[in-house]
C-alpha atoms as a PDB file:
ATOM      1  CA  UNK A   1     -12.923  26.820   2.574  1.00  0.00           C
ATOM      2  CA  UNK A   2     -13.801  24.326  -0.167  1.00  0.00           C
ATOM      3  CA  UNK A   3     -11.565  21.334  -1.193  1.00  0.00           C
ATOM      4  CA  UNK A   4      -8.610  22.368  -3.056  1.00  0.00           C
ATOM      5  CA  UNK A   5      -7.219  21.434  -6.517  1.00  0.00           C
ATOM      6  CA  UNK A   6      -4.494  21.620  -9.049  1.00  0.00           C
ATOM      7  CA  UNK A   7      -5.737  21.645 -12.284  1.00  0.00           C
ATOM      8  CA  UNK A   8      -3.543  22.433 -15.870  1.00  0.00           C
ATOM      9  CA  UNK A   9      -0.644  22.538 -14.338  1.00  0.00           C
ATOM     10  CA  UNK A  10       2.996  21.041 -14.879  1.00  0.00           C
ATOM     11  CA  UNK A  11       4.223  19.245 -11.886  1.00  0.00           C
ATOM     12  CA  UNK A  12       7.728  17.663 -10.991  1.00  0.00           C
ATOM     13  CA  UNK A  13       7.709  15.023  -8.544  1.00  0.00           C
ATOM     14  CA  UNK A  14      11.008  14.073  -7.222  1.00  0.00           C
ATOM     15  CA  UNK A  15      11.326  10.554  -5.845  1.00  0.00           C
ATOM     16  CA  UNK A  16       7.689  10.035  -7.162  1.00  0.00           C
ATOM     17  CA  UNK A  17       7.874   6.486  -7.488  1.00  0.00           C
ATOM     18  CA  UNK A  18       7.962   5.965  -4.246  1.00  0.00           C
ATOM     19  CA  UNK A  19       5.042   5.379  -1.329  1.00  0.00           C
ATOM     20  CA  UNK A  20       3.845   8.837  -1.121  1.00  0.00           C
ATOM     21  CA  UNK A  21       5.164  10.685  -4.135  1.00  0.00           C
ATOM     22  CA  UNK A  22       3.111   7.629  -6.468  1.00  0.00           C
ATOM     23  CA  UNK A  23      -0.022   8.605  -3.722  1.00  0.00           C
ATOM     24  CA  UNK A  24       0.635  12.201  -5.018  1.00  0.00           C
ATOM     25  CA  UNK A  25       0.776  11.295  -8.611  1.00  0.00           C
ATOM     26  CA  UNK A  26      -2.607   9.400  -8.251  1.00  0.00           C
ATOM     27  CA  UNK A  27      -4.418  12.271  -6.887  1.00  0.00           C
ATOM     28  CA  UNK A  28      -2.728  15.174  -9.165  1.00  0.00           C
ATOM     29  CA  UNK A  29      -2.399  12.972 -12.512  1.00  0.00           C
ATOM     30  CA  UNK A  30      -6.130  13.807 -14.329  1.00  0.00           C
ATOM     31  CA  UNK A  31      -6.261  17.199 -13.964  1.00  0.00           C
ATOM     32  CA  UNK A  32      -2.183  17.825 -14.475  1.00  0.00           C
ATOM     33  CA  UNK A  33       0.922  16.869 -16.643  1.00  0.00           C
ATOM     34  CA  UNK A  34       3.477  15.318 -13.940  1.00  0.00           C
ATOM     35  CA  UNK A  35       7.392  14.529 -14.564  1.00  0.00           C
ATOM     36  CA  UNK A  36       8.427  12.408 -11.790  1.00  0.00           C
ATOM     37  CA  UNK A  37      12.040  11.544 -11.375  1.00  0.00           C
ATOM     38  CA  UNK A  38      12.821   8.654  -9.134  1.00  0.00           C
ATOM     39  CA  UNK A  39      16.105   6.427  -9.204  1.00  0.00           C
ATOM     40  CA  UNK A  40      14.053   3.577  -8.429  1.00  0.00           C
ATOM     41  CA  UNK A  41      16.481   2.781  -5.361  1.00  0.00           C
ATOM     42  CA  UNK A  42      13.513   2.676  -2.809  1.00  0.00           C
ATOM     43  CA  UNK A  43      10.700   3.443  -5.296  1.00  0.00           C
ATOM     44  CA  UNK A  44       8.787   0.967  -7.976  1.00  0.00           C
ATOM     45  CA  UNK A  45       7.628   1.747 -11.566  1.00  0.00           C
ATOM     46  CA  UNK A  46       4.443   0.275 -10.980  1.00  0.00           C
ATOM     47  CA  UNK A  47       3.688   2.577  -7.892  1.00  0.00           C
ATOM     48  CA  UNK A  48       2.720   5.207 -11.034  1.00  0.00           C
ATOM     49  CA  UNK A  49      -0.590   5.633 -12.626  1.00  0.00           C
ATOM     50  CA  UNK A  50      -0.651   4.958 -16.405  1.00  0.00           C
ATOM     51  CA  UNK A  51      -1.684   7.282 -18.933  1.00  0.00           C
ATOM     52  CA  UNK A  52      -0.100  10.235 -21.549  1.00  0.00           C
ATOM     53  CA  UNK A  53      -0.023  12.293 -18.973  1.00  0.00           C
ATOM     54  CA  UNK A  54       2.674  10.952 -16.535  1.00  0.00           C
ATOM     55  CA  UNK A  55       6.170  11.251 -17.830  1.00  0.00           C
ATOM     56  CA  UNK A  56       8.541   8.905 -15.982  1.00  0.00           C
ATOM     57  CA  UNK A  57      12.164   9.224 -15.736  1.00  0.00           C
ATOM     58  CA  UNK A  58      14.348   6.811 -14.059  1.00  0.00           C
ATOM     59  CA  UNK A  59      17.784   9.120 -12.558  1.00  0.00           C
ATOM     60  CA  UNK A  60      19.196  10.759  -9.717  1.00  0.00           C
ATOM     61  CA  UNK A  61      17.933  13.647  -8.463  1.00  0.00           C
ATOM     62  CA  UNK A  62      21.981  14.481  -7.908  1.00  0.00           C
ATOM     63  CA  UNK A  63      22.632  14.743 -11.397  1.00  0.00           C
ATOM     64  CA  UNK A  64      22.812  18.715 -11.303  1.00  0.00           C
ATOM     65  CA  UNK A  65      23.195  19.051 -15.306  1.00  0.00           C
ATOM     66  CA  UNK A  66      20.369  16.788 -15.516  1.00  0.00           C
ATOM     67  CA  UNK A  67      18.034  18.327 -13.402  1.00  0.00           C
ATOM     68  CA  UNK A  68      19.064  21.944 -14.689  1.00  0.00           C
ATOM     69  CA  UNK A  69      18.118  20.793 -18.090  1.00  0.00           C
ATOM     70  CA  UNK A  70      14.620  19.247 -17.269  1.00  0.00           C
ATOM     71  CA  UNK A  71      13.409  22.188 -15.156  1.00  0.00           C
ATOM     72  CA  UNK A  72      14.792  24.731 -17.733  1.00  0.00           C
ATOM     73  CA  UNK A  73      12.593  22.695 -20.226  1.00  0.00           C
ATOM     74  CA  UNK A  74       9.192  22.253 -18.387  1.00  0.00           C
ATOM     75  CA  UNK A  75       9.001  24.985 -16.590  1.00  0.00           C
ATOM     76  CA  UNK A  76       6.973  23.247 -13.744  1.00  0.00           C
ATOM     77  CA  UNK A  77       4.336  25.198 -11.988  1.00  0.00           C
ATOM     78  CA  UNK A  78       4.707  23.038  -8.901  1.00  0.00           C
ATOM     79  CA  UNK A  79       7.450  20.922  -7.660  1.00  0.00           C
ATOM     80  CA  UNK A  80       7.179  18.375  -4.812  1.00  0.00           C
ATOM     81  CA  UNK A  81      10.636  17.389  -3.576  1.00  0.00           C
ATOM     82  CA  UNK A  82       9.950  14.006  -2.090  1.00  0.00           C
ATOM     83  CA  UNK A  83      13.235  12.355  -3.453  1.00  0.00           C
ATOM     84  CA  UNK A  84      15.268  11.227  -0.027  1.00  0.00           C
ATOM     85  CA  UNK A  85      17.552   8.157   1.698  1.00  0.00           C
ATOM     86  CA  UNK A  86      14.664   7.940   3.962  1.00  0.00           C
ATOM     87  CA  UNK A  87      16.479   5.629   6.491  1.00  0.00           C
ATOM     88  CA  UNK A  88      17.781   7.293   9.479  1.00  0.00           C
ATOM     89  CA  UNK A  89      19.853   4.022   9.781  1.00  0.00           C
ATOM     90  CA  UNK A  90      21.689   4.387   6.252  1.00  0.00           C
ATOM     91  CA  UNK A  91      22.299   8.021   6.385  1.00  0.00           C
ATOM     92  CA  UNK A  92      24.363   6.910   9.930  1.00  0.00           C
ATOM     93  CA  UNK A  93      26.394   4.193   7.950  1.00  0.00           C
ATOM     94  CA  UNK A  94      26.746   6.442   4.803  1.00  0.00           C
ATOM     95  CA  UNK A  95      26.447  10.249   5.743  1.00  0.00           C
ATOM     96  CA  UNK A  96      28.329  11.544   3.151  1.00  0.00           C
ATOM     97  CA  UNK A  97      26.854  10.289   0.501  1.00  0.00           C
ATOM     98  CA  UNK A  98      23.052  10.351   1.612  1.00  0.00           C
ATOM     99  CA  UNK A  99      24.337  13.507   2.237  1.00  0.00           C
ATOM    100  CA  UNK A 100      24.233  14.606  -1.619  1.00  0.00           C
ATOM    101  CA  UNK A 101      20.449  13.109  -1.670  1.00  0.00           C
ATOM    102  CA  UNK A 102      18.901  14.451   1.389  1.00  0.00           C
ATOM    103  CA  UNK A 103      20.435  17.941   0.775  1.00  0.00           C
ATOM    104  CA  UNK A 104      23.098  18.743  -2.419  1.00  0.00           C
ATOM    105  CA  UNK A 105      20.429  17.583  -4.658  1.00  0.00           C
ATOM    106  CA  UNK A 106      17.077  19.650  -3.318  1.00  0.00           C
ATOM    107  CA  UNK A 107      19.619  23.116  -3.101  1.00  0.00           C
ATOM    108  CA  UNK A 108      20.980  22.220  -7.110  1.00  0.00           C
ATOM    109  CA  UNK A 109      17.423  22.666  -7.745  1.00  0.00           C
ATOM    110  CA  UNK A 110      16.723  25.404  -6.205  1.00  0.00           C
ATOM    111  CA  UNK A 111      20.038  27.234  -7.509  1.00  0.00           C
ATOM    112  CA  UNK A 112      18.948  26.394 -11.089  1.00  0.00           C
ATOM    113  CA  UNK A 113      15.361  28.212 -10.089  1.00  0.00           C
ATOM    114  CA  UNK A 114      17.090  30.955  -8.998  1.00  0.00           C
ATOM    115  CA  UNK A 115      19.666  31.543 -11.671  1.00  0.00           C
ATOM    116  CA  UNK A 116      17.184  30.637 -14.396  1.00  0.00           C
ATOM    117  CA  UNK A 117      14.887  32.940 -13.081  1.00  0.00           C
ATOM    118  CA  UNK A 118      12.157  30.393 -13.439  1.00  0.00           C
ATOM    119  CA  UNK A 119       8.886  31.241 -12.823  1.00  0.00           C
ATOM    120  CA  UNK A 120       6.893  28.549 -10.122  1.00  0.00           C
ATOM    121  CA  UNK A 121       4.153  28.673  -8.550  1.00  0.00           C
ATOM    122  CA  UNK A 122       5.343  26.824  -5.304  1.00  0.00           C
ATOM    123  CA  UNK A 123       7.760  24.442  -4.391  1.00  0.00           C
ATOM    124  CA  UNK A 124       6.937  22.084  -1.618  1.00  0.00           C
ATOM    125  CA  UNK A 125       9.914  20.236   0.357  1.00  0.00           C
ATOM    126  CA  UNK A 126       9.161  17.343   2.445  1.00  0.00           C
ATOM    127  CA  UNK A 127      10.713  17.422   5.730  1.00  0.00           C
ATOM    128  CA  UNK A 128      10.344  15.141   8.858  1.00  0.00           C
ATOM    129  CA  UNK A 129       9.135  15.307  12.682  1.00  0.00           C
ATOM    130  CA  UNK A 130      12.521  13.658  12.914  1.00  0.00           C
ATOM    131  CA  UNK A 131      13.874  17.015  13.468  1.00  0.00           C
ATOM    132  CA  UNK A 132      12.543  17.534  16.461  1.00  0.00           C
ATOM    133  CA  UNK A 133      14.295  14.998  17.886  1.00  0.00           C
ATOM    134  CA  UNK A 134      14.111  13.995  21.679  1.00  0.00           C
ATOM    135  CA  UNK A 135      12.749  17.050  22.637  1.00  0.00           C
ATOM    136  CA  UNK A 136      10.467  16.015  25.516  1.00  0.00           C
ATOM    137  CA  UNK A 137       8.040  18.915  24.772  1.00  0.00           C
ATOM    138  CA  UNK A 138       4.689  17.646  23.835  1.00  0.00           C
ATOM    139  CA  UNK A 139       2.536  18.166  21.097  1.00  0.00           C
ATOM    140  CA  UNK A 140       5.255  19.415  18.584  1.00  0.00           C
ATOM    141  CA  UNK A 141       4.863  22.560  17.457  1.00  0.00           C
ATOM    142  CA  UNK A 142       6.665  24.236  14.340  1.00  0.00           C
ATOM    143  CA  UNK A 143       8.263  26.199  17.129  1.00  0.00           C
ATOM    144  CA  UNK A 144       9.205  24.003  19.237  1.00  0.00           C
ATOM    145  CA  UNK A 145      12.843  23.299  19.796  1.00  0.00           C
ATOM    146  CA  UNK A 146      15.207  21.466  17.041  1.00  0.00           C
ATOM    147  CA  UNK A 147      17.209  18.964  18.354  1.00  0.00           C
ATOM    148  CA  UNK A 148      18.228  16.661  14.852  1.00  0.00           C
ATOM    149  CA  UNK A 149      20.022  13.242  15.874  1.00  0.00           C
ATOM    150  CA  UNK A 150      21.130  11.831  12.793  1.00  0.00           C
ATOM    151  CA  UNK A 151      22.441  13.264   9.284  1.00  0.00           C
ATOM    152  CA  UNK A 152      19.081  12.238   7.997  1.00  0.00           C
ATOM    153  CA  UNK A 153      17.464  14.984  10.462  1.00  0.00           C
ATOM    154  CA  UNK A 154      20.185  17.212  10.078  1.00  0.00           C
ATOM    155  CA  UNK A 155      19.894  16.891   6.493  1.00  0.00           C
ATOM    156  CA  UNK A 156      16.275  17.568   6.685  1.00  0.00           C
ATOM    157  CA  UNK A 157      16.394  20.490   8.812  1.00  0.00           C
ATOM    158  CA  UNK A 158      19.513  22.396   6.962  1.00  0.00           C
ATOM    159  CA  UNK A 159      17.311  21.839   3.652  1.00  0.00           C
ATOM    160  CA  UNK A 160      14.236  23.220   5.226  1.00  0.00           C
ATOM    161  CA  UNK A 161      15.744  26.387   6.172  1.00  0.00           C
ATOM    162  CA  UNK A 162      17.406  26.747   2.189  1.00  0.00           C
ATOM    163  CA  UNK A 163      14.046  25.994   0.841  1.00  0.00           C
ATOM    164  CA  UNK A 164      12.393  28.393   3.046  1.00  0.00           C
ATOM    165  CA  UNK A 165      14.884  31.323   3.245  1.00  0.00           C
ATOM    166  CA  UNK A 166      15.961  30.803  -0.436  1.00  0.00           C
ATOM    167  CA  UNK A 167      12.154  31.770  -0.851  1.00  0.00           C
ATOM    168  CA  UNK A 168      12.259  35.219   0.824  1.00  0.00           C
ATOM    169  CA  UNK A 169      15.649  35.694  -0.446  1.00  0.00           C
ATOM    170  CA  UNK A 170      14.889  35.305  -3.870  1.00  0.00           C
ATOM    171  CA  UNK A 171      11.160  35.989  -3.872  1.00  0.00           C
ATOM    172  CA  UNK A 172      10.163  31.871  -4.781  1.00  0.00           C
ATOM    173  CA  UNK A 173       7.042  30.480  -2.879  1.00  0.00           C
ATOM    174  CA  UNK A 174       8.607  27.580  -0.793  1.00  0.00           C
ATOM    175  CA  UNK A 175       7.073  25.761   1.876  1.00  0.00           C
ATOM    176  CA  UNK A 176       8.141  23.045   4.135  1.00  0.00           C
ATOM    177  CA  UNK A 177       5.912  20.210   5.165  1.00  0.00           C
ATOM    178  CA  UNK A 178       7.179  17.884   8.662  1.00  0.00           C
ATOM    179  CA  UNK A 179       5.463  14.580   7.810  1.00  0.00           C
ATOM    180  CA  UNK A 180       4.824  12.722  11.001  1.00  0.00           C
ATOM    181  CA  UNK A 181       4.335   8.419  10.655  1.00  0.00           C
ATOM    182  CA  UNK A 182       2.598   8.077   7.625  1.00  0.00           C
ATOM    183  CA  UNK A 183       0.748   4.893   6.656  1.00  0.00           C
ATOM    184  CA  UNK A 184      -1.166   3.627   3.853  1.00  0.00           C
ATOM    185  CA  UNK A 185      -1.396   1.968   0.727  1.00  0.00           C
ATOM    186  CA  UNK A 186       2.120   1.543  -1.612  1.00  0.00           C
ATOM    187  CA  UNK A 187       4.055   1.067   1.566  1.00  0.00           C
ATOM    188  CA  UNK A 188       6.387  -1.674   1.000  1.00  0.00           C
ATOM    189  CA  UNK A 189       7.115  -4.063   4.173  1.00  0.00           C
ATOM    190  CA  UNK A 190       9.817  -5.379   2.812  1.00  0.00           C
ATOM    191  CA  UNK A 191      11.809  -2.499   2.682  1.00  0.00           C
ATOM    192  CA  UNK A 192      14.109  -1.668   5.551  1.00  0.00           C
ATOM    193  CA  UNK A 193      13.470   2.022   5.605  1.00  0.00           C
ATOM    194  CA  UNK A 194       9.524   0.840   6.268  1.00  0.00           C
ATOM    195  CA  UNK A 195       7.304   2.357   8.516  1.00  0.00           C
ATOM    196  CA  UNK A 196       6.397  -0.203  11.819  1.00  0.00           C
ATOM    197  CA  UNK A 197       1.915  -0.480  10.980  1.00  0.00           C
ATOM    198  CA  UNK A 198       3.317  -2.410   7.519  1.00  0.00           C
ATOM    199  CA  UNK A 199       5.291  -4.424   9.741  1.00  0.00           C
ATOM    200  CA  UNK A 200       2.609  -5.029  12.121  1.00  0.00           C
ATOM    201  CA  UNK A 201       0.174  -5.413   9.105  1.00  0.00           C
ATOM    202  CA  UNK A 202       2.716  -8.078   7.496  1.00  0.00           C
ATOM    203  CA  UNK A 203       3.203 -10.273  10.373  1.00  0.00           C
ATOM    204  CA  UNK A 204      -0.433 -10.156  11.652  1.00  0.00           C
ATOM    205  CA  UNK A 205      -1.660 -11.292   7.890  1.00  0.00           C
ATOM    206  CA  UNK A 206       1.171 -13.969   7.858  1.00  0.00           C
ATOM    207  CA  UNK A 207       0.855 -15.157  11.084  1.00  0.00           C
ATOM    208  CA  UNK A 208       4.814 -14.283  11.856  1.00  0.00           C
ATOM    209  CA  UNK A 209       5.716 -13.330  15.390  1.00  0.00           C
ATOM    210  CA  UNK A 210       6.658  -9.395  15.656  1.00  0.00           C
ATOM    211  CA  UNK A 211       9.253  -8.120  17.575  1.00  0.00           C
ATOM    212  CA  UNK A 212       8.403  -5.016  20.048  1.00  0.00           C
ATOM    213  CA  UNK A 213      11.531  -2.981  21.334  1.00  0.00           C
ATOM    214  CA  UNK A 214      10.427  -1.498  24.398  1.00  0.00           C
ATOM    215  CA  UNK A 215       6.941  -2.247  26.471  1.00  0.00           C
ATOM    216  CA  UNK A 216       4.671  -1.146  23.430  1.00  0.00           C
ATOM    217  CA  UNK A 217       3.333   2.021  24.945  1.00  0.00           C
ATOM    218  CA  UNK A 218       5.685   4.667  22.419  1.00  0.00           C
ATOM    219  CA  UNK A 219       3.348   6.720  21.009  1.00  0.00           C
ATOM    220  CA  UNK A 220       3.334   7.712  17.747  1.00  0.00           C
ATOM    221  CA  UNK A 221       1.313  10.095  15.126  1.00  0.00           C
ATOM    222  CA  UNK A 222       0.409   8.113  12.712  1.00  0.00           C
ATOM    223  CA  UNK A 223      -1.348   9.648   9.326  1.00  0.00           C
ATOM    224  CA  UNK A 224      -2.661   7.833   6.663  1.00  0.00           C
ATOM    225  CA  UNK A 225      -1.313   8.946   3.521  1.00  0.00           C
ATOM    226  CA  UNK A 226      -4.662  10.235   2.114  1.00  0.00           C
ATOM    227  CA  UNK A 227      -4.113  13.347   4.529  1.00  0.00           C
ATOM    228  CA  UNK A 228      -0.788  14.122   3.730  1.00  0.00           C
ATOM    229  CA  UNK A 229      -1.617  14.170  -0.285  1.00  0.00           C
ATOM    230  CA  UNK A 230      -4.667  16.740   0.631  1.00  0.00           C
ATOM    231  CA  UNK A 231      -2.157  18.471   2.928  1.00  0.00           C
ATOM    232  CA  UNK A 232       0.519  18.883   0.317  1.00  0.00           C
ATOM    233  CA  UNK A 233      -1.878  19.976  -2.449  1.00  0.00           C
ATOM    234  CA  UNK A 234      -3.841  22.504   0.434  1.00  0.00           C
ATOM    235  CA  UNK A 235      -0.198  24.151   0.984  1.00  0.00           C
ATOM    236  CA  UNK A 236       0.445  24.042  -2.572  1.00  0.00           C
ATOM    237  CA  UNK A 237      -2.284  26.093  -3.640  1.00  0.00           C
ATOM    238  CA  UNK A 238      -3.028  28.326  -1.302  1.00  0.00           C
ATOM    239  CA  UNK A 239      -1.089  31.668  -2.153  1.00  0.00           C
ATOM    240  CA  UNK A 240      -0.640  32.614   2.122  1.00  0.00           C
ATOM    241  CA  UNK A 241       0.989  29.263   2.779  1.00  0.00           C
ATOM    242  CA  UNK A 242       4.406  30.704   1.648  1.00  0.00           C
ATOM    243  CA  UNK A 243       8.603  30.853   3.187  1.00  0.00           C
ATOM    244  CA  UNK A 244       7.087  28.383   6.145  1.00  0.00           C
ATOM    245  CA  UNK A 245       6.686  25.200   7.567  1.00  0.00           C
ATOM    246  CA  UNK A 246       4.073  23.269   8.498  1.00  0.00           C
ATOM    247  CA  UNK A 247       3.639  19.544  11.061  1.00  0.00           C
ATOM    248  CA  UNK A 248       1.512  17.138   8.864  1.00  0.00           C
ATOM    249  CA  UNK A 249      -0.257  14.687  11.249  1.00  0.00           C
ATOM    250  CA  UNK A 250      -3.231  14.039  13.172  1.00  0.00           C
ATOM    251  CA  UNK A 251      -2.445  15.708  16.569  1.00  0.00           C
ATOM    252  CA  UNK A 252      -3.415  12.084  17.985  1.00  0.00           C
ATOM    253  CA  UNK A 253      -0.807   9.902  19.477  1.00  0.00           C
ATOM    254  CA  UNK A 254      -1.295   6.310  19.240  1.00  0.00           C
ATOM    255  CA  UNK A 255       0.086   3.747  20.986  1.00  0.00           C
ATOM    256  CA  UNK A 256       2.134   0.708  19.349  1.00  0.00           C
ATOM    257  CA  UNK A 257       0.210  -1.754  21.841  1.00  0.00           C
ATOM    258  CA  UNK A 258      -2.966   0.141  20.373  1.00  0.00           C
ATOM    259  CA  UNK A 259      -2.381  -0.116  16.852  1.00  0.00           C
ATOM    260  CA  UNK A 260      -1.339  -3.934  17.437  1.00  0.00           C
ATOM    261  CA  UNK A 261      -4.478  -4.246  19.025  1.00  0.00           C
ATOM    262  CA  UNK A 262      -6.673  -2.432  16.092  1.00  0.00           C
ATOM    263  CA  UNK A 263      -5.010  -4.795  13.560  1.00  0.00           C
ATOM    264  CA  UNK A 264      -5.947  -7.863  16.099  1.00  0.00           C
ATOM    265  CA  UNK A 265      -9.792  -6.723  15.818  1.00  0.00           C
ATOM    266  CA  UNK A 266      -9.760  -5.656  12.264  1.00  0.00           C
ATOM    267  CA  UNK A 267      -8.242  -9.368  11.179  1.00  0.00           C
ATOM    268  CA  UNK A 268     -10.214 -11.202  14.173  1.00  0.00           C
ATOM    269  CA  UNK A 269      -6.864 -12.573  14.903  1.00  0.00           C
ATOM    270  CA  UNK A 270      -4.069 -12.363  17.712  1.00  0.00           C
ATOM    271  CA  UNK A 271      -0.827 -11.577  16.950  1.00  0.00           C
ATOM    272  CA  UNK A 272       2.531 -13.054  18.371  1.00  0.00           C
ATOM    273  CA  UNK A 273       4.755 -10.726  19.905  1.00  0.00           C
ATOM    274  CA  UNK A 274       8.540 -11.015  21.067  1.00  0.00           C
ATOM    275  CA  UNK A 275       9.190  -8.236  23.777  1.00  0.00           C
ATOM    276  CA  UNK A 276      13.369  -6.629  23.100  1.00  0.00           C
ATOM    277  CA  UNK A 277      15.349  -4.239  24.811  1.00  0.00           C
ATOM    278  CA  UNK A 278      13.716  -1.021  23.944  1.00  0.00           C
ATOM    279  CA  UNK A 279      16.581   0.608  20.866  1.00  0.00           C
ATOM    280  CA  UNK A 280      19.074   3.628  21.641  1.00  0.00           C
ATOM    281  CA  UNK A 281      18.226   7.071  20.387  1.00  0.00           C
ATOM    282  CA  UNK A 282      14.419   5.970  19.836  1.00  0.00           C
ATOM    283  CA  UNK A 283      12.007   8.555  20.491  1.00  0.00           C
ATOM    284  CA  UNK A 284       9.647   7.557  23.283  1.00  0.00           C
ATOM    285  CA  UNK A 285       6.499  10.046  22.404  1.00  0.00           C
ATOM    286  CA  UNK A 286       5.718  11.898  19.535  1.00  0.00           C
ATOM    287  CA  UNK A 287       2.787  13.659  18.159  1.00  0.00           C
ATOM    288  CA  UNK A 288       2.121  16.788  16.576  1.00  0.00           C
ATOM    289  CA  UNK A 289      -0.203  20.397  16.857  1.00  0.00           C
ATOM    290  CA  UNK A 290      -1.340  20.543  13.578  1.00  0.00           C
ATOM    291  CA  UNK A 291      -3.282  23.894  13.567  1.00  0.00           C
ATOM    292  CA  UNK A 292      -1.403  25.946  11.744  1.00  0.00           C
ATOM    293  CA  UNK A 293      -2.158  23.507   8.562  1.00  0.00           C
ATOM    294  CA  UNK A 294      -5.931  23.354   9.564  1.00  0.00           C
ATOM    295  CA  UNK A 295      -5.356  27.051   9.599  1.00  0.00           C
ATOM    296  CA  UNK A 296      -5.135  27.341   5.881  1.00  0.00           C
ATOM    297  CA  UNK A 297      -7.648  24.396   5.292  1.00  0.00           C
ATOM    298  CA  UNK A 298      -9.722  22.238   7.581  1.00  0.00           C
ATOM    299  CA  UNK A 299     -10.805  18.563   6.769  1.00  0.00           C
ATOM    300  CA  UNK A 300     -11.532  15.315   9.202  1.00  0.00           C
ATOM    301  CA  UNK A 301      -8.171  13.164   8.860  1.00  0.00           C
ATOM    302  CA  UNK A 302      -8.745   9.668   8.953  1.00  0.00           C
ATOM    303  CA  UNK A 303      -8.951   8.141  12.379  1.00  0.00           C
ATOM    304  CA  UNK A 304      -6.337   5.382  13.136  1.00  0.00           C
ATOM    305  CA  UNK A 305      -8.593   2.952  12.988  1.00  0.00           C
ATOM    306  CA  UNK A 306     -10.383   3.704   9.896  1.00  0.00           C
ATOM    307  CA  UNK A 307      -7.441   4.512   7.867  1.00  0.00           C
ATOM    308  CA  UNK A 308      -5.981   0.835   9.248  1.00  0.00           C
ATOM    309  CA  UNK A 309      -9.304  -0.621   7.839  1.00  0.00           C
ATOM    310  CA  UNK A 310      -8.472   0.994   4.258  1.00  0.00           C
ATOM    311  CA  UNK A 311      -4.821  -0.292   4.905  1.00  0.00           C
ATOM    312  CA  UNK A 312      -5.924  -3.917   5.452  1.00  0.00           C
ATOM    313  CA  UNK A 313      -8.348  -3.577   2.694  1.00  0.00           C
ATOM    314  CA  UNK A 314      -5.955  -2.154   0.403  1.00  0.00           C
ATOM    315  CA  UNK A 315      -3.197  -4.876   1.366  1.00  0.00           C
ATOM    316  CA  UNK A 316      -5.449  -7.916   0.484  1.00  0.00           C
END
């Protein structure tokens, strides 16, 4: 199959301010008219592209009146909910209330759908490999065992199964996407929910010493961002892609000592690291089958390497 597109078409992108809801935006926002919603807690305004045709709102995706309204207005063809807490660490501190992000606020949504009768064309919800946990089974597959370890993976989980069941239930296309590590340009450092290559990427370029919990060799699926934006629009517009979920990665697992050892080549420097006690509850090895998402549409993903070249690149 060809590459796939979105074209005339009203899009809602929760928490689009953010690293890979603005990603989204860039690709979707020539062809499209896109509402994104983002509280700007984790997210920045000038993530967005410019132009008529994005329609920014800074709010809560909790605010159920709110969000009724705007989706009884628009009538979105697609909606992306990308809107999360996306620290596992917060949502251990504050549960309850990350709570009413992670899960309350995507189910309000789809309640309003539902009682509105409003016609879509798909919803996508953004889950997490998180869910699987410390399952030792290896590569994840959608059907491998659930095992969540935080609210943030429970949360993730429960709202996959309303988005997908919700779907049969009430005849709405839904799908569920389990993003792996993703990487790439827009991801902030300095926040604390950041993934580790921006770390690595920050203190390499700055010549800080990095801290390594553990011996280096977790592994990790990292995808650059690039992928998951063609993955999310593949899923959104292919009609047999429907009441499912699908792993988005590369069905590669990299090393940490390998990626710090990329980004030492790439910047033709060394970088200092401080070994620490490897951290409870972290996942040793992680990487995903992806087939059933080349299934519907099959593309070369970026290698690690190259997409930490267009990282650096990007960066500077």
């Amino acid at each position: 199959m060809g590459e796939t597109t979105i074209e005339n078409s009203k899009i809602l992108i929760t928490g689009g301010a953010g690293f890979i809801g603005s990603n989204l935006a860039d690709a979707l926002i020539n062809d499209n008219e896109i509402v994104v919603v983002d509280d700007l807690s984790m997210g920045k305004k000038k993530n967005l592209p410019q132009g008529a045709n994005l329609h920014f709102i800074e709010h809560s995706i909790a605010d159920y009146e709110f969000m009724s309204t705007l989706l009884e207005a628009w009538k979105f063809d697609y909606i992306f909910l990308l809107a999360a807490v996306a620290s596992v660490a917060d949502t251990i501190v504050r549960p309850a209330e990350t709570h009413i992000i992670n899960q309350d606020a995507n189910l309000n949504i789809l309640e309003t759908i539902r009682i509105k009768k409003l016609p879509v064309k798909k919803i996508l919800f953004s889950s997490s490999a998180a869910v699987y946990g410390n399952n030792p089974e290896l590569p994840k597959k959608e059907t491998s065992p659930i095992d969540p370890l935080s609210p943030y993976a429970v949360d993730k989980f429960a709202t996959e199964r309303f988005v997908i069941d919700y779907g049969r239930l009430y005849d709405i296309p839904t799908v569920a996407t389990r993003f792996f590590n993703v990487y790439g340009p827009k991801q902030n450092p300095k926040s604390p929910y950041s993934g580790v290559l921006s770390l690595v990427l920050e203190s390499i370029i700055n010549g800080q010493t990095f801290t390594v919990f553990g011996d280096g060799e977790q592994t990790r699926d990292f995808v650059h961002v690039e992928d998951v934006v063609r993955a999310l629009t593949v899923l959104a517009s292919h009609s047999e892609a429907l009441h499912d979920v699908y792993n988005v990665g590369t069905g590669v697992e990299t090393s940490l000592n390998t990626v710090i050892r990329l980004f030492e080549e790439i910047e033709h420097k060394n970088l200092t690291v401080s070994l620490a006690n490897a951290r409870v509850g972290d996942i040793r090895e992680s990487y995903c089958d992806n087939n059933k998402l080349m299934s519907m549409e099959s593309w070369p993903m970026l290698s690690v390497k190259d997409g930490l070249i267009n990282y650096v690149q990007y960066t500077k």
